[in-house]
Protein backbone atom coordinates (compact mmCIF):
# COMPACT_ATOMS: atom_id res chain seq x y z
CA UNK A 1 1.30 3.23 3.76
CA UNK A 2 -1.36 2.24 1.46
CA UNK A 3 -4.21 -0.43 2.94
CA UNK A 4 -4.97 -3.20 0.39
CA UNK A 5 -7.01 -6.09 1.57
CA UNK A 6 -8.34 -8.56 -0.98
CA UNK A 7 -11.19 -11.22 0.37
CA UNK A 8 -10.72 -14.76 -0.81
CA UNK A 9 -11.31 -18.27 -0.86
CA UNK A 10 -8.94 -21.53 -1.20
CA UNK A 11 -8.98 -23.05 -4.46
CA UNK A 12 -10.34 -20.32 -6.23
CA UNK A 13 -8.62 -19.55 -9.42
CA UNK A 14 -9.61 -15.96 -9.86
CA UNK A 15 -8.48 -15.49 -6.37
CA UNK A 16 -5.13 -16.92 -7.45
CA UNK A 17 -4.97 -14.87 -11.07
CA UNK A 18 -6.20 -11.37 -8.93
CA UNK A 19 -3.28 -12.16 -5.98
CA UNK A 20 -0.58 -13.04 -8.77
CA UNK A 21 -1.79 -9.73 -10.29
CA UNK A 22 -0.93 -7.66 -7.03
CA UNK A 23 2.03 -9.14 -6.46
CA UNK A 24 3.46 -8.36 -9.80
CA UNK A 25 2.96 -5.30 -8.33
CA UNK A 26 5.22 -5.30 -5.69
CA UNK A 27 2.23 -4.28 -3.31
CA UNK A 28 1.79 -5.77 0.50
CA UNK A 29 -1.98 -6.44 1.12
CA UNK A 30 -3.77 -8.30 3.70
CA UNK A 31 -5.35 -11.92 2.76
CA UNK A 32 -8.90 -12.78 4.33
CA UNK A 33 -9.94 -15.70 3.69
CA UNK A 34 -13.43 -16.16 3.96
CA UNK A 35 -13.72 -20.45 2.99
CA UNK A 36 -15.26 -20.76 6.55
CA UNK A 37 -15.74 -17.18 7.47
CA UNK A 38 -19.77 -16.73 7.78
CA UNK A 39 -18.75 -13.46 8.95
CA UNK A 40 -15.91 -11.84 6.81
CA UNK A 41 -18.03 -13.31 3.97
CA UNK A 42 -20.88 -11.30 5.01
CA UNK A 43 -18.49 -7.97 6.11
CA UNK A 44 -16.85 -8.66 2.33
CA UNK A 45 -20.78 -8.83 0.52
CA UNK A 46 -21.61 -5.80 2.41
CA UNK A 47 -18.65 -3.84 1.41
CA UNK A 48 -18.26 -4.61 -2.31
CA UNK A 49 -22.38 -5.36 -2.76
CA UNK A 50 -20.99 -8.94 -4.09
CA UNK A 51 -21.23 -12.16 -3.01
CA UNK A 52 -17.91 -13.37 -5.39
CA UNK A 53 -14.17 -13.87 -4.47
CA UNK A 54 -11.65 -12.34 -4.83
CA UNK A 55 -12.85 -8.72 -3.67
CA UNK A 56 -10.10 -5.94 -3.82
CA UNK A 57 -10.16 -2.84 -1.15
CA UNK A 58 -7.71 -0.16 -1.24
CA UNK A 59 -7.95 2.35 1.81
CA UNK A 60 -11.60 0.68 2.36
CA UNK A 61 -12.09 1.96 -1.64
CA UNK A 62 -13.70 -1.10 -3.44
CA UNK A 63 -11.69 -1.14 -6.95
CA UNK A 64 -12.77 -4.70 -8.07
CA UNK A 65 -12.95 -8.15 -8.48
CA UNK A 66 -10.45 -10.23 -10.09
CA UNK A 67 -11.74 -9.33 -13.77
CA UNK A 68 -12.22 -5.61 -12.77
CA UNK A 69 -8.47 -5.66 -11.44
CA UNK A 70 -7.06 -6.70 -14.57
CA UNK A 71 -9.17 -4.51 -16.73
CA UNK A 72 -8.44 -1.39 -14.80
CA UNK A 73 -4.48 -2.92 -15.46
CA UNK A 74 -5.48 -2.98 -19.26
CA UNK A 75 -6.31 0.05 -19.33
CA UNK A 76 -3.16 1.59 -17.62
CA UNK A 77 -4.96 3.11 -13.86
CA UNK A 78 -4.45 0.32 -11.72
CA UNK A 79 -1.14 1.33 -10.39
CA UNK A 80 -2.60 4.71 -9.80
CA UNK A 81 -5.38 2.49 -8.03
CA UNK A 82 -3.38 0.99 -5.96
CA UNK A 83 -1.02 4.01 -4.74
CA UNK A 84 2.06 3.32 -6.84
CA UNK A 85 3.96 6.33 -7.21
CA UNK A 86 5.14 6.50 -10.96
């Protein structure tokens, strides 16, 4: 089974745009919120070298934020991205 985790925060809109995104997709990831996580914010900086939410992991492969989500969807990969068997 395929490991997506996606960092974000409440009331973030791109968090909201990038999760509606995903689930579109049919895919089950893993939601950290990281509002009033010192520490997952830092672990989530660390891993994607970005301080912005919503940060997308698959298999602990950083494939984007929200805008880098929906381009790599523009351009046709992102299911391939993501694991989705054709």
């Amino acid at each position: 089974m395929v490991d997506i985790v996606i960092y974000t925060t409440a009331f973030c809109p791109f968090c909201y745009r990038a999760k509606s995104l995903l689930d579109s997709k049919g895919v089950v990831y893993k939601e950290i919120d990281v509002t009033m996580n010192a520490t997952k914010r830092r672990e989530m900086s660390q891993l994607a070298g970005s301080t912005s939410v919503p940060q997308v992991f698959v298999d602990g492969e950083h494939i984007g934020d929200c805008d880098g989500i929906h381009m790599l969807e523009h351009k046709g990969i992102l299911d391939h991205n993501l694991r989705i068997a054709s």
